[in-house]
Protein backbone atom coordinates (compact mmCIF):
# COMPACT_ATOMS: atom_id res chain seq x y z
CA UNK A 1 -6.55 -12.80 -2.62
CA UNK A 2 -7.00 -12.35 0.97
CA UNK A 3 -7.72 -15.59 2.92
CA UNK A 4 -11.29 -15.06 4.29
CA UNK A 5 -10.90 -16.26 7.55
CA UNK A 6 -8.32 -13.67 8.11
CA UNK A 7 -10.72 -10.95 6.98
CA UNK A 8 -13.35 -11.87 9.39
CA UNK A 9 -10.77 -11.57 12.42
CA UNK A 10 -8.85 -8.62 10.99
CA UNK A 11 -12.96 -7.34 10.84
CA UNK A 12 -13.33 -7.87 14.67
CA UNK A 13 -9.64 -7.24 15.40
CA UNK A 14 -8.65 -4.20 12.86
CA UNK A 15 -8.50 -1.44 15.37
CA UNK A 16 -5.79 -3.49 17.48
CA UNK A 17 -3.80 -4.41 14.76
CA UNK A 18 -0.23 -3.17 13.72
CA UNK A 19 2.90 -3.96 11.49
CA UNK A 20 6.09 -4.50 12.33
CA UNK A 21 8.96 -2.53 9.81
CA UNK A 22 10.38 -5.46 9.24
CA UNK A 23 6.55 -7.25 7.78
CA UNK A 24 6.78 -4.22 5.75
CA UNK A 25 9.88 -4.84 4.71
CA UNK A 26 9.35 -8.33 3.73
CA UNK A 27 5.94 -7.47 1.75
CA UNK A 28 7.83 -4.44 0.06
CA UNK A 29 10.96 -6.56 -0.67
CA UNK A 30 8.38 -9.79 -2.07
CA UNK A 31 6.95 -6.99 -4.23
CA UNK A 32 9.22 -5.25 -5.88
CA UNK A 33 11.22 -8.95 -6.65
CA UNK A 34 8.20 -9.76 -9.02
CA UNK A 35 8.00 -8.77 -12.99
CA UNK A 36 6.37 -5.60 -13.84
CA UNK A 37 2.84 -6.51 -14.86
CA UNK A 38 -0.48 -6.19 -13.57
CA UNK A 39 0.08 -9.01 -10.27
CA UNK A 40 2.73 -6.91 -9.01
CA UNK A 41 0.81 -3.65 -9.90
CA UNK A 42 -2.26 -5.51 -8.42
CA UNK A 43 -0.05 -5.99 -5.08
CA UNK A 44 1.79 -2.75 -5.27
CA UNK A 45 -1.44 -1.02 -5.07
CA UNK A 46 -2.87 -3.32 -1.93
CA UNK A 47 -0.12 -2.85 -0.27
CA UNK A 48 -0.51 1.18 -0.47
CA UNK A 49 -3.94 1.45 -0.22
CA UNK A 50 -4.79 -0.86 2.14
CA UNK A 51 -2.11 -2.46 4.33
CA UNK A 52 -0.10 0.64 4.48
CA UNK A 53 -3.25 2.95 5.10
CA UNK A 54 -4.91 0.12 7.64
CA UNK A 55 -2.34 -0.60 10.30
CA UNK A 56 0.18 1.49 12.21
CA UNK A 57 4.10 0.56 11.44
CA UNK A 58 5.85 -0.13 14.57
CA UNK A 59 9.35 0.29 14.27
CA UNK A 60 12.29 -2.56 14.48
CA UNK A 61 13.86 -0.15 18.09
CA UNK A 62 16.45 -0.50 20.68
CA UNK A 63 14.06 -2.45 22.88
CA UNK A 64 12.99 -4.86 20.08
CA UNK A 65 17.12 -4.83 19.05
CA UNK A 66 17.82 -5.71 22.56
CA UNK A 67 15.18 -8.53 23.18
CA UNK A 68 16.40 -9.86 19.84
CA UNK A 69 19.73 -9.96 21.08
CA UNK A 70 19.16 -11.86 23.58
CA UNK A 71 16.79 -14.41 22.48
CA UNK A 72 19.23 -15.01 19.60
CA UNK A 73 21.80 -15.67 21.80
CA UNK A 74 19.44 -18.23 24.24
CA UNK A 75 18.22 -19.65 20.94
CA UNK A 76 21.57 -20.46 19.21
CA UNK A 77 23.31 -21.72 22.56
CA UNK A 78 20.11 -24.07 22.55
CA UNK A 79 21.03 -25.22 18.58
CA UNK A 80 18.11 -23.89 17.42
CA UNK A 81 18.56 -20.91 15.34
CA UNK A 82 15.74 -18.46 14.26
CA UNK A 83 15.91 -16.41 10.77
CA UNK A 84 16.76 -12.91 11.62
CA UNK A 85 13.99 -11.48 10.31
CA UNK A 86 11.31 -13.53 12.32
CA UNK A 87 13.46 -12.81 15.38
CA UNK A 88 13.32 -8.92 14.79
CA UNK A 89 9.11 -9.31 13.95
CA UNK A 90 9.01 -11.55 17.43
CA UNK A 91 11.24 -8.52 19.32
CA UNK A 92 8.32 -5.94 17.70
CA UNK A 93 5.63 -8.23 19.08
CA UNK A 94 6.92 -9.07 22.12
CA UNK A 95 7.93 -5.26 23.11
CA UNK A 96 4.57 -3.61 22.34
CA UNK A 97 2.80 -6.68 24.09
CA UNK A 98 1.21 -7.78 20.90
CA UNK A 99 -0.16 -11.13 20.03
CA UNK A 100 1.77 -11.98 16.90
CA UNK A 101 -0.66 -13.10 14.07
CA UNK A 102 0.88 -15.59 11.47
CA UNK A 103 -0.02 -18.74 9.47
CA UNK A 104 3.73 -19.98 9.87
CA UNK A 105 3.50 -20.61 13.77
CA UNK A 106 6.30 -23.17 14.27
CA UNK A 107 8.42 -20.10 12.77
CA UNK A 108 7.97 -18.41 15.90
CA UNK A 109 7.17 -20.60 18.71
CA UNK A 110 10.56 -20.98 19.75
CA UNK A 111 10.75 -17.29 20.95
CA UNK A 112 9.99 -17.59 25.17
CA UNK A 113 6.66 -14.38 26.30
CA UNK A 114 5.62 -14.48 22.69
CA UNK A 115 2.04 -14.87 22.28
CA UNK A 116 1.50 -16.49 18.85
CA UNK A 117 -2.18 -17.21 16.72
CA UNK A 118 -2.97 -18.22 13.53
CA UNK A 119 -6.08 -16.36 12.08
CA UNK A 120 -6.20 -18.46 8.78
CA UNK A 121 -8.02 -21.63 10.99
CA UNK A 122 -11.09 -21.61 12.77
């Protein structure tokens, strides 16, 4: 279930919203790992009818590939490593000017021009 807070800014905020491929990828991925039954049906279906239909899918490109180089790079000669993935969702972000909207903030506060929120609290 949706977290309602979310709802209410995705509401105000829909229109300016987007995915990143590699959000997709992680919701597909989280998906298709669960038993077949009705939750994963349940989910299968959301994420068709509403995520995929609702929000653009902004591709994982050379300019997100090259930012992500190179805040790897500054990150890991600093010690502190990012997971790939959040690196390449930052790089989407960061390239298309986008706030990135997440309830796991300290995940992506290391990454320097990245404007991060967390919709979940008030």
């Amino acid at each position: 279930m949706p977290d309602p807070a979310i709802v209410k800014r995705l509401d105000a905020h829909g229109p300016e919203c987007a995915i990143a491929a590699p959000v997709w990828h992680e919701l597909t991925y989280g998906c298709r790992r669960l038993p077949k039954g009705k939750r994963r049906t349940a989910i299968e279906a959301y994420l068709r009818d509403v995520v995929r239909r609702s929000f653009p899918n902004l591709p994982y490109d050379e300019a997100a590939a090259t930012w992500h180089g190179e805040e790897r790079a500054r990150l890991e000669a600093l010690g502190k490593p990012a997971p790939f993935v959040d690196g390449q969702i930052a790089a989407v972000a960061h390239v298309h000017g986008l706030v990135l909207v997440t309830t796991n903030v300290s995940h992506f506060g290391r990454f320097t021009g990245l404007q991060v929120e967390n919709w979940s609290t008030p």
